[in-house]
C-alpha atoms as a PDB file:
ATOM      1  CA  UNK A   1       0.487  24.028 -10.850  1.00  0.00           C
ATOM      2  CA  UNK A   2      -2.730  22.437 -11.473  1.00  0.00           C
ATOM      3  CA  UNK A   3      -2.278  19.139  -9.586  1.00  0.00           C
ATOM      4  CA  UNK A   4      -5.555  17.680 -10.677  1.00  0.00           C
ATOM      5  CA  UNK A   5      -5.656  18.622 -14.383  1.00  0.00           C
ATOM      6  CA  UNK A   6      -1.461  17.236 -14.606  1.00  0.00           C
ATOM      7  CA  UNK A   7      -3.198  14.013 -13.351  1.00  0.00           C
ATOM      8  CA  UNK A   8      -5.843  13.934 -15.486  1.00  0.00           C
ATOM      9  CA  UNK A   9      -3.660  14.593 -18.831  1.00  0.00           C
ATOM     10  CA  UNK A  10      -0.843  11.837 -17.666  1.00  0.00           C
ATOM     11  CA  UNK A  11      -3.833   9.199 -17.059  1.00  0.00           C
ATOM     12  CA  UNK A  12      -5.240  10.187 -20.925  1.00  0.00           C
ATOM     13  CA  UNK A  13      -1.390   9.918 -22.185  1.00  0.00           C
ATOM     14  CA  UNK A  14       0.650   7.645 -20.005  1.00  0.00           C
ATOM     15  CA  UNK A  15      -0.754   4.485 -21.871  1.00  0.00           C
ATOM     16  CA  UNK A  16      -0.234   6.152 -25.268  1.00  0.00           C
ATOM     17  CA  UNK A  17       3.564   6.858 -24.711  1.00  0.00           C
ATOM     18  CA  UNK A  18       6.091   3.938 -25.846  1.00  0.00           C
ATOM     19  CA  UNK A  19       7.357   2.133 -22.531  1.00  0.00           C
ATOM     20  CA  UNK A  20      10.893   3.083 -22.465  1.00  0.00           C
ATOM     21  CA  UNK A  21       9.986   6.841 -23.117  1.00  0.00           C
ATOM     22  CA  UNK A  22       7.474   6.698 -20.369  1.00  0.00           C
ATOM     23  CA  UNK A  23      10.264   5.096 -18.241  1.00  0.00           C
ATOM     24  CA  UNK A  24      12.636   7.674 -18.667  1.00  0.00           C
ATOM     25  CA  UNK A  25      10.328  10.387 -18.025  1.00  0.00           C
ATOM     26  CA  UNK A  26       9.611   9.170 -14.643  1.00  0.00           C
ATOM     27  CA  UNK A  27      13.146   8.060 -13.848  1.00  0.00           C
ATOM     28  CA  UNK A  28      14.324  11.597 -14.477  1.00  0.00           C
ATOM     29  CA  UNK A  29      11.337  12.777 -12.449  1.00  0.00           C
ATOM     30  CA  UNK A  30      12.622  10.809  -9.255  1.00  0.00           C
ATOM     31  CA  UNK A  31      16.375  11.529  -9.769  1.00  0.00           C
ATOM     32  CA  UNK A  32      15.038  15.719 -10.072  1.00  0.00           C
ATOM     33  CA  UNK A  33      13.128  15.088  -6.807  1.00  0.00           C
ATOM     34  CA  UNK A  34      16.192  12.782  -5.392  1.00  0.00           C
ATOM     35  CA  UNK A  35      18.519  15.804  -6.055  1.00  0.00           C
ATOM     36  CA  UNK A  36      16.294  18.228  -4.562  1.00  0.00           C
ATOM     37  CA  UNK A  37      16.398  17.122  -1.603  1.00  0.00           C
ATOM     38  CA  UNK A  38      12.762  18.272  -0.456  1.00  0.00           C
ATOM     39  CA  UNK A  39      11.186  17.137   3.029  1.00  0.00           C
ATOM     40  CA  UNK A  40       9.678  13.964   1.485  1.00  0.00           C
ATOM     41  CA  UNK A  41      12.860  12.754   0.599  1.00  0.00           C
ATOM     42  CA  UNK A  42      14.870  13.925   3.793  1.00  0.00           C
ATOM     43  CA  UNK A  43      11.703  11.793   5.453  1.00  0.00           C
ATOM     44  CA  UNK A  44      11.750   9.008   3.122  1.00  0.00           C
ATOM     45  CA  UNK A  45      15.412   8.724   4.347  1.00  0.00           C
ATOM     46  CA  UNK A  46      14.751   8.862   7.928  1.00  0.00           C
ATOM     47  CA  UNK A  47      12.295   5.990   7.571  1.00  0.00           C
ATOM     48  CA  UNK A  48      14.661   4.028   5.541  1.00  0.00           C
ATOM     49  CA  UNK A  49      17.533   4.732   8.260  1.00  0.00           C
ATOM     50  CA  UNK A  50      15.343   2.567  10.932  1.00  0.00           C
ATOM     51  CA  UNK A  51      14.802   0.205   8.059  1.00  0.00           C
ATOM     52  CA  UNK A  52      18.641  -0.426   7.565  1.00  0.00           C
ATOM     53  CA  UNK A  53      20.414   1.292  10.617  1.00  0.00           C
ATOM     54  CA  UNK A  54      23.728  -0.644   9.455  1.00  0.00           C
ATOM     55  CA  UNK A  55      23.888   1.902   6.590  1.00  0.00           C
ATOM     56  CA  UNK A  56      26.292   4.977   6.240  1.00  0.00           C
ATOM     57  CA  UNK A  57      24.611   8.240   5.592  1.00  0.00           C
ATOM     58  CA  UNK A  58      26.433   7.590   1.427  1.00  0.00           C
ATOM     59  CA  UNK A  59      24.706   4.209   1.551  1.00  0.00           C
ATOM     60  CA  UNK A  60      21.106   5.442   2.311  1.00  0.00           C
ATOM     61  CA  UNK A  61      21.850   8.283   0.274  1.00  0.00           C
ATOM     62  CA  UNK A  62      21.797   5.515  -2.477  1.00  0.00           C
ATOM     63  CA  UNK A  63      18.897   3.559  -1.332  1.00  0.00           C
ATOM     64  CA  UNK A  64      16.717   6.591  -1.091  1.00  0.00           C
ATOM     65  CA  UNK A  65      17.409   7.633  -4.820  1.00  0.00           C
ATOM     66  CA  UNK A  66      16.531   3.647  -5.159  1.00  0.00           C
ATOM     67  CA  UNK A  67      13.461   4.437  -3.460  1.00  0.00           C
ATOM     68  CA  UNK A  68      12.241   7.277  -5.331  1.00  0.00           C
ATOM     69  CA  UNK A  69      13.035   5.179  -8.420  1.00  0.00           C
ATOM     70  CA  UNK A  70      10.466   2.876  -7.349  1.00  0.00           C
ATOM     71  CA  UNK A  71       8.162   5.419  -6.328  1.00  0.00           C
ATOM     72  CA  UNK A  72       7.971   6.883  -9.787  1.00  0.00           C
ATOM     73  CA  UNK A  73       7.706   4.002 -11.335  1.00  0.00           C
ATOM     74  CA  UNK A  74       4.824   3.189  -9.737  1.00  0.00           C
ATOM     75  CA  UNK A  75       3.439   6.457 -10.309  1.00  0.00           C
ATOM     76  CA  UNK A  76       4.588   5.978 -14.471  1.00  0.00           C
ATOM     77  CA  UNK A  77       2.829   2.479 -14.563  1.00  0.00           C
ATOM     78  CA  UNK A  78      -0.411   3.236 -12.706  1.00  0.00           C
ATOM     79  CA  UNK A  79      -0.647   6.142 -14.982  1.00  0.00           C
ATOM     80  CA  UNK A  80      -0.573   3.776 -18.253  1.00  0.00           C
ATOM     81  CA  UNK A  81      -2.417   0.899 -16.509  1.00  0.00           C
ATOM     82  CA  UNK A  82      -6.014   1.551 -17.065  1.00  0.00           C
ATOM     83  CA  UNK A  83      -4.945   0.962 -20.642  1.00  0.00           C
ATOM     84  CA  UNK A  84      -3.053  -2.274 -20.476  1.00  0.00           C
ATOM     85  CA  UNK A  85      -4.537  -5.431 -21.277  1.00  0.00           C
ATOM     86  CA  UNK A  86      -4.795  -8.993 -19.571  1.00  0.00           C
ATOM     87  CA  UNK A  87      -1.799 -10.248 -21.243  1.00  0.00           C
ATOM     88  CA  UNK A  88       0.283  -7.243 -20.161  1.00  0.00           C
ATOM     89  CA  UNK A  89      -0.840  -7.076 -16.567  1.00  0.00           C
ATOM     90  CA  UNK A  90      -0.300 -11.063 -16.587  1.00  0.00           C
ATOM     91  CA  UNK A  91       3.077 -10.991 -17.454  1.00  0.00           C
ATOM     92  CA  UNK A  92       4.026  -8.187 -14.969  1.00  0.00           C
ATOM     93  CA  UNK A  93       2.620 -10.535 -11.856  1.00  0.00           C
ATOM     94  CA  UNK A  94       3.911 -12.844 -10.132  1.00  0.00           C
ATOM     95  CA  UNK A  95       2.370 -14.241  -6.784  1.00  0.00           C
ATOM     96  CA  UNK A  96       3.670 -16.390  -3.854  1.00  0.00           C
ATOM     97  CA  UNK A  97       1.549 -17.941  -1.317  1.00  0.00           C
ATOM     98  CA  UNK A  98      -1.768 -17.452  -3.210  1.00  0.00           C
ATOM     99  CA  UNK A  99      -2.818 -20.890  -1.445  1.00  0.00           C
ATOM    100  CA  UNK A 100      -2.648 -18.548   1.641  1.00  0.00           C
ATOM    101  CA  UNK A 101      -6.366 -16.680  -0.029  1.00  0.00           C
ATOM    102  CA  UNK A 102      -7.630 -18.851  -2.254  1.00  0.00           C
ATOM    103  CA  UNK A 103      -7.900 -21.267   0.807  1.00  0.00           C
ATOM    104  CA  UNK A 104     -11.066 -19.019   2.077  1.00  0.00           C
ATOM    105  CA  UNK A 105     -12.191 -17.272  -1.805  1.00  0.00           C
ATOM    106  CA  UNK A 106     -12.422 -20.696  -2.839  1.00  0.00           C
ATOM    107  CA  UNK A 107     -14.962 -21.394  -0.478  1.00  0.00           C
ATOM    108  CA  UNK A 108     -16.926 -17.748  -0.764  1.00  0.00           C
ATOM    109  CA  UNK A 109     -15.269 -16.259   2.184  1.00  0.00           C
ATOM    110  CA  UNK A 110     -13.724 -12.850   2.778  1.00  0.00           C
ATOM    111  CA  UNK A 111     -10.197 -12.554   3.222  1.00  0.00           C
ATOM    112  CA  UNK A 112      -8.683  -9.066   4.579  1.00  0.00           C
ATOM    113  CA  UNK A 113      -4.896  -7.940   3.151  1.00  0.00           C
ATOM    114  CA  UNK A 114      -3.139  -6.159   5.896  1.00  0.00           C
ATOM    115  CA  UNK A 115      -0.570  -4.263   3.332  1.00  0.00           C
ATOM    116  CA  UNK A 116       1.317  -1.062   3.020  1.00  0.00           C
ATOM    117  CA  UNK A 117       2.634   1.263   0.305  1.00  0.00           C
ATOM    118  CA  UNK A 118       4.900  -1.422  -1.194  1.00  0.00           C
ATOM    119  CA  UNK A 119       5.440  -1.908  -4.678  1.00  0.00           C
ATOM    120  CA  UNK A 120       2.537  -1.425  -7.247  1.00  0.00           C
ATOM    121  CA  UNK A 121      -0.429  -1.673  -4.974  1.00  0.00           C
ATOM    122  CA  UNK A 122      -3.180  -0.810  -7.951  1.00  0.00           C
ATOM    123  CA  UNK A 123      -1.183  -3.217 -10.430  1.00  0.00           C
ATOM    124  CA  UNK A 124      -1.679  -6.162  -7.656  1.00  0.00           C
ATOM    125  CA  UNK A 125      -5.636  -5.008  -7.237  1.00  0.00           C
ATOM    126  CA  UNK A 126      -6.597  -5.109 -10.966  1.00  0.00           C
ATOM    127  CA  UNK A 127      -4.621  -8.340 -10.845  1.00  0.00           C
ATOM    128  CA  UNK A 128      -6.703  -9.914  -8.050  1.00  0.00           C
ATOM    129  CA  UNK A 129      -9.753  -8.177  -8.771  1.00  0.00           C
ATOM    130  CA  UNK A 130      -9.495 -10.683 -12.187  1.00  0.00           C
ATOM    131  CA  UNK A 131      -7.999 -13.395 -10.873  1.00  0.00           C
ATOM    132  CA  UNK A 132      -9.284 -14.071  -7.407  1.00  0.00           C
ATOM    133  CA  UNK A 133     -12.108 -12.311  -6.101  1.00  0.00           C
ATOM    134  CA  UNK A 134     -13.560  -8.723  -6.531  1.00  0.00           C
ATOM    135  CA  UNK A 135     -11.508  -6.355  -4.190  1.00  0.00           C
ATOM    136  CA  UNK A 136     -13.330  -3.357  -2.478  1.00  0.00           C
ATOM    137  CA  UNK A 137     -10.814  -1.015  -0.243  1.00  0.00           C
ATOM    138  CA  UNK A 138     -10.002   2.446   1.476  1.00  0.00           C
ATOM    139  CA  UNK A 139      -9.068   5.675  -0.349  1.00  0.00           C
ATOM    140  CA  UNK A 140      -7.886   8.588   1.101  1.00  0.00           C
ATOM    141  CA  UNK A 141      -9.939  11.734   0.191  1.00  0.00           C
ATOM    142  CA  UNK A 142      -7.093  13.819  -1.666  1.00  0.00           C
ATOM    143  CA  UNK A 143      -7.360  17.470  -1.936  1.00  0.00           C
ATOM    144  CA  UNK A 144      -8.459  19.117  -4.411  1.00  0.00           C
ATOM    145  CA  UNK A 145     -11.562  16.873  -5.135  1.00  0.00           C
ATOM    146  CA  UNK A 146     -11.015  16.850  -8.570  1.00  0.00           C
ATOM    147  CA  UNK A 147      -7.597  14.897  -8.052  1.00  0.00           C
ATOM    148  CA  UNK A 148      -9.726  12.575  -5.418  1.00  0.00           C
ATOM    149  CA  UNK A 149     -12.336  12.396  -8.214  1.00  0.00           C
ATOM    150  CA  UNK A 150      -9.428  11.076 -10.946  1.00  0.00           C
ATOM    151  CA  UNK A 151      -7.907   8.730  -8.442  1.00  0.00           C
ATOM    152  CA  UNK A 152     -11.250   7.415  -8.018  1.00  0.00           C
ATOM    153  CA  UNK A 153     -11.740   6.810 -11.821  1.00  0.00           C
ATOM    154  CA  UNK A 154      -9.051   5.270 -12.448  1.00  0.00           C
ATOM    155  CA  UNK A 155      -9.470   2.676  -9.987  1.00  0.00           C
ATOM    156  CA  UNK A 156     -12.920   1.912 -10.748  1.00  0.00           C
ATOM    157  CA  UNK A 157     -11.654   1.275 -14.557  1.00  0.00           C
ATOM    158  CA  UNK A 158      -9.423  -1.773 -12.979  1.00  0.00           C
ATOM    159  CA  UNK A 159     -12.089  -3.099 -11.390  1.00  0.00           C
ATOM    160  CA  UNK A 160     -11.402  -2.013  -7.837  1.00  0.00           C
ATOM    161  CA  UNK A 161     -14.384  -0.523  -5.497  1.00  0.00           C
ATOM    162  CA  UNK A 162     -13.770   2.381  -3.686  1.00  0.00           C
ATOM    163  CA  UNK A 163     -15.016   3.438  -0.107  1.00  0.00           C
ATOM    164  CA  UNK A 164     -14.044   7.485   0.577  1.00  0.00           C
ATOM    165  CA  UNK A 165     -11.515   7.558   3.616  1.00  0.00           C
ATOM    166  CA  UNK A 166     -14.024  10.735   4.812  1.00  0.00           C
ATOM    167  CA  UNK A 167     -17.162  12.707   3.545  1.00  0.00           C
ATOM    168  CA  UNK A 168     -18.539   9.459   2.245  1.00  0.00           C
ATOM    169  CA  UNK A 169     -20.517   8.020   4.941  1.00  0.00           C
ATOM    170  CA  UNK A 170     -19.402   5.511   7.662  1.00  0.00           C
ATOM    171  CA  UNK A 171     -16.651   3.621   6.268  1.00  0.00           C
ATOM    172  CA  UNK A 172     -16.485   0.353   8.148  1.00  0.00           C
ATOM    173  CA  UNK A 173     -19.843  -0.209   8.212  1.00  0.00           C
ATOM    174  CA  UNK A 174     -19.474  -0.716   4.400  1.00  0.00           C
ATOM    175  CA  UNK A 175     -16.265  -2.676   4.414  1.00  0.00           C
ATOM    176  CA  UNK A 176     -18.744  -4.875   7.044  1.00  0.00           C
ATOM    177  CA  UNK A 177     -21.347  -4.651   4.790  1.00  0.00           C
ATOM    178  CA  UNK A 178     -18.330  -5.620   1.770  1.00  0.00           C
ATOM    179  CA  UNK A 179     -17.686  -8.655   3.597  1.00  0.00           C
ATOM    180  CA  UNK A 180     -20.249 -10.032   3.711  1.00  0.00           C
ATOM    181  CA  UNK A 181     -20.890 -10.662   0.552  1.00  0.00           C
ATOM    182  CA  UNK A 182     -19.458 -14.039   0.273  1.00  0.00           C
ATOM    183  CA  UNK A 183     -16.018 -14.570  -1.529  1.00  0.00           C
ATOM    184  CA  UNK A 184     -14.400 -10.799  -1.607  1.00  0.00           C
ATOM    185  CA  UNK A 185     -10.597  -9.294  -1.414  1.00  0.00           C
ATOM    186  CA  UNK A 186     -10.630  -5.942   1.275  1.00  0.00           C
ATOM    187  CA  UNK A 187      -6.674  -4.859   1.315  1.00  0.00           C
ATOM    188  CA  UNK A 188      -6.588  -1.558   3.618  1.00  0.00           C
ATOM    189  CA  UNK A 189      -3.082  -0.074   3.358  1.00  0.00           C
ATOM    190  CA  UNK A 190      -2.570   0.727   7.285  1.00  0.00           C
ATOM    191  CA  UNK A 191       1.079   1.390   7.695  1.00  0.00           C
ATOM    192  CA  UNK A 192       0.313   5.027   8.815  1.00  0.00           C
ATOM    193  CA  UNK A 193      -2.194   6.310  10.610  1.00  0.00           C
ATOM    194  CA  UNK A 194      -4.833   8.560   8.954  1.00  0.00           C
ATOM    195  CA  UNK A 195      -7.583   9.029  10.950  1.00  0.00           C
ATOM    196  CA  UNK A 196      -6.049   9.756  14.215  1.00  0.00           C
ATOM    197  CA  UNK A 197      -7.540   6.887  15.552  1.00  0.00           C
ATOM    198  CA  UNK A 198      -4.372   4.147  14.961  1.00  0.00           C
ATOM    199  CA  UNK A 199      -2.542   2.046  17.436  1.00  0.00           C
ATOM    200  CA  UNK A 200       1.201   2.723  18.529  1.00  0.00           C
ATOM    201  CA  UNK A 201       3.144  -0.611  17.417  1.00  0.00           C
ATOM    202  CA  UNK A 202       6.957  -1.662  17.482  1.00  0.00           C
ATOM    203  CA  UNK A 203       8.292  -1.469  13.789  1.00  0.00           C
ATOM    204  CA  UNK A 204      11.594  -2.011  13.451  1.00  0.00           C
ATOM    205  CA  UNK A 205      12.770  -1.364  17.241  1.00  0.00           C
ATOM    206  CA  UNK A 206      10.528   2.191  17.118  1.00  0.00           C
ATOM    207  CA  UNK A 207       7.707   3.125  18.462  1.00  0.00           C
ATOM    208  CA  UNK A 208       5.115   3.938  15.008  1.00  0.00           C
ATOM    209  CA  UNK A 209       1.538   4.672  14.223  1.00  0.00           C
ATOM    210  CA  UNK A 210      -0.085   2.618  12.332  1.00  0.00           C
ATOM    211  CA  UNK A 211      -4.365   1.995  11.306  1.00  0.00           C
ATOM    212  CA  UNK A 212      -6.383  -0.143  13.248  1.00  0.00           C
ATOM    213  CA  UNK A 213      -8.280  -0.936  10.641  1.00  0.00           C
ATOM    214  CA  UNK A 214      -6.698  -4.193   8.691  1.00  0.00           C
ATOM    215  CA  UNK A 215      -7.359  -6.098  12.374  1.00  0.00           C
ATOM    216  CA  UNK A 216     -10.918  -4.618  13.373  1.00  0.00           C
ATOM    217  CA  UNK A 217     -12.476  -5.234  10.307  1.00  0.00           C
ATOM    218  CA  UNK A 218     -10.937  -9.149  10.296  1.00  0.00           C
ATOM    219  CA  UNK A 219     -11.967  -9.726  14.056  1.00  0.00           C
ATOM    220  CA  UNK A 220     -15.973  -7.611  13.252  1.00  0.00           C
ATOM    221  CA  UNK A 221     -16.491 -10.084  10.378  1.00  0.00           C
ATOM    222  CA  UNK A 222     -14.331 -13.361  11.296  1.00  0.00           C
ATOM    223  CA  UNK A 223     -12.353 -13.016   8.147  1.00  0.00           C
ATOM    224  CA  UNK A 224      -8.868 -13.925   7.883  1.00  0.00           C
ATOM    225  CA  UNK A 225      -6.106 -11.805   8.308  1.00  0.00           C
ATOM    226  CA  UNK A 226      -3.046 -12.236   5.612  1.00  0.00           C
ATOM    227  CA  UNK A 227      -0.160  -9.857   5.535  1.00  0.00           C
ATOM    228  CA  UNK A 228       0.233  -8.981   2.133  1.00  0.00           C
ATOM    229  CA  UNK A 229       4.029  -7.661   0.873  1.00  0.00           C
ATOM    230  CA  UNK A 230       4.576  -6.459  -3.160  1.00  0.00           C
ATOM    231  CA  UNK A 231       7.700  -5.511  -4.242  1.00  0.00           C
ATOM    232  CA  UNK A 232       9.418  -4.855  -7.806  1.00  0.00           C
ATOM    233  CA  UNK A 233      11.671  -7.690  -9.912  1.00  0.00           C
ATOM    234  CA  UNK A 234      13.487  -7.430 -12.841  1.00  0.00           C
ATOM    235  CA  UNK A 235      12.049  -9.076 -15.699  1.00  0.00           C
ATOM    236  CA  UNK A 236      13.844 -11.135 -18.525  1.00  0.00           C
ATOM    237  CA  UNK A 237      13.779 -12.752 -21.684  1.00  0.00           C
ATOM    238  CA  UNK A 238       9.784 -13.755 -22.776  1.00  0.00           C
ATOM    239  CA  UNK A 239       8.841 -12.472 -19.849  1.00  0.00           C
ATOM    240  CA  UNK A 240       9.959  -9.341 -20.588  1.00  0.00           C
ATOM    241  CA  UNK A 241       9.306  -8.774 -23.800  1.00  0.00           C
ATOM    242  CA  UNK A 242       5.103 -10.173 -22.966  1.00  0.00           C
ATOM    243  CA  UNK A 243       5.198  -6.960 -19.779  1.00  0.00           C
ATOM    244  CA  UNK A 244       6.392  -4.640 -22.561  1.00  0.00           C
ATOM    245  CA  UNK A 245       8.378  -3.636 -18.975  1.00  0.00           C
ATOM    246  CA  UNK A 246      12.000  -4.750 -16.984  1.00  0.00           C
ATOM    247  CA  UNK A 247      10.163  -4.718 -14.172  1.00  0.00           C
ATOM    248  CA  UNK A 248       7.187  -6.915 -12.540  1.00  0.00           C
ATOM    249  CA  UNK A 249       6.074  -7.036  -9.310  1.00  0.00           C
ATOM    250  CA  UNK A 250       5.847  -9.710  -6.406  1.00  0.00           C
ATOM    251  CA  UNK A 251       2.504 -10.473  -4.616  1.00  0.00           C
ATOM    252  CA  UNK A 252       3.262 -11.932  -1.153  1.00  0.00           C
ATOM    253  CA  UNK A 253       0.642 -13.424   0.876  1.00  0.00           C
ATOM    254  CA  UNK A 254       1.560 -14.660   4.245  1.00  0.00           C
ATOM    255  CA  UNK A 255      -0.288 -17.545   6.054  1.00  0.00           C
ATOM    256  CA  UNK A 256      -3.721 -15.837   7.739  1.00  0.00           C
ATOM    257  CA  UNK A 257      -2.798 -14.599  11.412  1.00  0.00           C
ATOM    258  CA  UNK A 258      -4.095 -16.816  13.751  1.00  0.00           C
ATOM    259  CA  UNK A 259      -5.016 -14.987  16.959  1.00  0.00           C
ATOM    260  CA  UNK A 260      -4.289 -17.282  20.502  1.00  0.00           C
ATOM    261  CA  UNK A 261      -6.863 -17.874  22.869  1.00  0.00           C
ATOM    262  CA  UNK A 262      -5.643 -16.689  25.557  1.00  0.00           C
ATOM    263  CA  UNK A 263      -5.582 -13.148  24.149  1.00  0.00           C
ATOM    264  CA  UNK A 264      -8.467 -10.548  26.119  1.00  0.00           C
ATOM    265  CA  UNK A 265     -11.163  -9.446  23.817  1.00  0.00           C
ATOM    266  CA  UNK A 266      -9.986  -6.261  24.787  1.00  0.00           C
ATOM    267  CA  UNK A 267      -6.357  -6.699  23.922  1.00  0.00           C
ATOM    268  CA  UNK A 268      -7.020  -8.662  20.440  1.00  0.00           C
ATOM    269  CA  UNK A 269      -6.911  -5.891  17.426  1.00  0.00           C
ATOM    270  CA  UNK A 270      -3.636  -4.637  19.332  1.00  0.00           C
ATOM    271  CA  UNK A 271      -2.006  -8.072  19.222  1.00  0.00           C
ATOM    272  CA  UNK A 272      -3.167  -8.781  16.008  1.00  0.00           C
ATOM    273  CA  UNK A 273      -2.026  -5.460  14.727  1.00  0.00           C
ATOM    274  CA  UNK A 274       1.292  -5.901  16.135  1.00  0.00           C
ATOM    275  CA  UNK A 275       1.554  -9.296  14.607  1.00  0.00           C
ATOM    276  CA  UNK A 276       0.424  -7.813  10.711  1.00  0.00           C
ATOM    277  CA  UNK A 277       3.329  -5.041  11.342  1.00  0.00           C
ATOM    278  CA  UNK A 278       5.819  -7.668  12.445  1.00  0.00           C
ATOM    279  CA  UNK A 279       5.394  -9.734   8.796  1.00  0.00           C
ATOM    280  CA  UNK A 280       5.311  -6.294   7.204  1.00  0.00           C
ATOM    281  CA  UNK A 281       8.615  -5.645   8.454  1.00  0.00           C
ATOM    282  CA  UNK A 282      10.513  -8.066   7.562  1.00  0.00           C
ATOM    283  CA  UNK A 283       8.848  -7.700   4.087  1.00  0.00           C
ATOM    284  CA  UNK A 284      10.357  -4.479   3.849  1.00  0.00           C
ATOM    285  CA  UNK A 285      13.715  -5.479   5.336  1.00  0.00           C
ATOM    286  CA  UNK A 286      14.035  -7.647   1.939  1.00  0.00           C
ATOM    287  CA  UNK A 287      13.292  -5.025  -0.365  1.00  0.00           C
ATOM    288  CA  UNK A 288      13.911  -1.264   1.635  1.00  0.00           C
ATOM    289  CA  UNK A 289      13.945   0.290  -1.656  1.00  0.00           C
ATOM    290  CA  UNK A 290      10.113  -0.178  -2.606  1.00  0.00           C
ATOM    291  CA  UNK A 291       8.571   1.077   0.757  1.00  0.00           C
ATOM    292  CA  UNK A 292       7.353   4.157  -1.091  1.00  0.00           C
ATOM    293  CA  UNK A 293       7.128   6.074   2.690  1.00  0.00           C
ATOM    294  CA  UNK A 294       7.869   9.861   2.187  1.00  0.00           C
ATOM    295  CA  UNK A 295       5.360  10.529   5.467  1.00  0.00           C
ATOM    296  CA  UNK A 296       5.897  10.290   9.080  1.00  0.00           C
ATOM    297  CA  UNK A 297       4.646   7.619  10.533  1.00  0.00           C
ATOM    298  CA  UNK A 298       7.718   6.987  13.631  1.00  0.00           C
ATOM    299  CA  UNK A 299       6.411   8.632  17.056  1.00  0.00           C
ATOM    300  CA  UNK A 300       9.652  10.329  17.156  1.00  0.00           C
ATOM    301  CA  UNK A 301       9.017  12.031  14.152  1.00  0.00           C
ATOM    302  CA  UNK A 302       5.785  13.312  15.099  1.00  0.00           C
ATOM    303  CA  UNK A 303       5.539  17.120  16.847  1.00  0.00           C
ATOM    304  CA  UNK A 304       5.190  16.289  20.558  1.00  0.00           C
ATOM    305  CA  UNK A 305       2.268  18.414  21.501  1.00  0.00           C
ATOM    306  CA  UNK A 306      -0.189  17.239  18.577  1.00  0.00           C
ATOM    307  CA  UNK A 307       0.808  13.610  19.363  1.00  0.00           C
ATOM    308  CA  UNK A 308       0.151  14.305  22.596  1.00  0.00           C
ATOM    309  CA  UNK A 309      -3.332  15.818  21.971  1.00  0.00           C
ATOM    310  CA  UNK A 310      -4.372  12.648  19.650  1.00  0.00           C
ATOM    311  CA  UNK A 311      -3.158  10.762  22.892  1.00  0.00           C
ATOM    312  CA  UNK A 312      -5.550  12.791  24.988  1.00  0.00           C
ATOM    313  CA  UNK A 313      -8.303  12.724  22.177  1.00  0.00           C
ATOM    314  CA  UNK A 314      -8.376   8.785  21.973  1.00  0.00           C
ATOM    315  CA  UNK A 315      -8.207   8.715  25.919  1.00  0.00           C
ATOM    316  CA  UNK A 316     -11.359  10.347  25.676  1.00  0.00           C
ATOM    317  CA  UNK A 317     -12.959   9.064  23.535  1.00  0.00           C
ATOM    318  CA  UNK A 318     -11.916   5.521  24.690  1.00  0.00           C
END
């Protein structure tokens, strides 16, 4: 299968398709996948299991079909969204907190999101992009490069800039750069580790891997640090019927992390990392079922010998 070109065609058709047919597509796309069992479902549950270790194995059994519910419909909606309008994307949003950001956009400042693969991620940054101030993020560099190339697209036709993960030049020094430019929204998604080059946190009692980047980029430019949660809600009556969708999404930002003085200059993107992934948590622990994580990202997980040579790497290197 041609990942790129299936892409491609449900990006030029998604937003022509009625909204219940496109709905039922994808929900019978994640209950195949749910049924199959494959390893990013058997992971998805393992993640889930440290989420909610109160469950029986028939109880996660139901939240993970949950969570590849939500998964799909994220997929389904970001598919139609470059063709939705205003009123649509409106309707689908809801925010709490947004005193938390406006506080510093208001006064052309910079503001970085520490968030995670929650919810609808690209619905929240064509919302904010609008609404608040122009966002500019992080993409990983998918393979093949025509998929990266239609991923990239599509998010530059919501309004959202894109910095290349790799193979596009030195990353943070643009997010830097990004920054400051006066009022601007930079949300990394840093609940796993892609470069290698993470910190080891405690999320939900286990040892995980998670970026660096959400805190070094705050503490570089003295921006503020918000912990950012979306999840899914069930939509009703006018509301409802102006998303042209049951379901909206949640934009939670948290009050900006405020770092103690007594911390080491040495020891501050750790404890500021820790405290991002401590609000993220209990984000999660209120809505399990939209923490689209099909990855590892819990040390235990990992295969001992390569997490022991990215040990040994960032020793070195360190």
């Amino acid at each position: 299968m041609d990942v790129a070109r299936a892409f491609a065609f449900a990006w030029k058709t998604a937003g022509r398709l009625p909204g219940p047919v496109l709905r039922s597509l994808f929900g019978a796309a994640a209950d195949v996948a749910w049924l199959r069992r494959g390893g990013g479902v058997r992971q998805l549950e393992k993640n889930l299991a440290r989420v909610r270790p109160e469950l029986d194995a028939r109880a996660l059994r139901r939240l993970s079909r949950a969570g590849m519910r939500s998964y799909m419909r994220y997929f389904g909606e970001s598919f139609a969204l470059a063709r939705m309008d205003k009123e649509r994307i409106d309707a689908r949003v809801r925010v709490v907190g947004i005193e938390n950001v406006r506080v510093f956009t208001d006064n052309d400042q910079p503001i970085v999101l520490a968030l995670g693969h929650t919810g609808n991620w690209d619905l929240a940054g064509a919302w904010c992009t609008r609404e608040i101030a122009p966002v500019t993020t992080v993409a990983e560099r998918l393979e093949p490069e025509e998929l990266y190339q239609e991923f990239l697209a599509f998010r530059e036709s919501i309004g959202i800039t894109i910095f290349p993960l790799t193979g596009g030049g030195d990353v943070f020094r643009g997010l830097v750069r990004a920054a400051r430019q006066g009022a601007a929204i930079l949300p990394l998604l840093a609940d796993r580790d892609l470069t290698s080059k993470g910190l080891e946190v405690d999320l939900f009692g286990h040892r995980a891997r998670v970026a660096a980047g959400p805190a070094a980029l705050a503490i570089t430019t003295g921006a503020a640090l918000v912990t950012t949660v979306i999840s899914y809600e069930r939509l009703t009556g006018a509301q409802r019927r102006a998303a042209g969708s049951p379901w909206g999404i949640v934009i939670q930002f948290n009050k900006a992390i405020e770092m103690p003085a007594d911390v080491p200059r040495a020891d501050r993107v750790r404890a500021m990392t820790q405290a991002w992934v401590d609000e993220f948590a209990a984000g999660v622990r209120q809505h399990p079922q939209d923490w689209h994580m099909l990855q590892k990202v819990f040390v235990e997980d990992l295969d001992p010998e390569r997490y022991a040579a990215t040990l040994a790497a960032q020793g070195s290197a360190g």
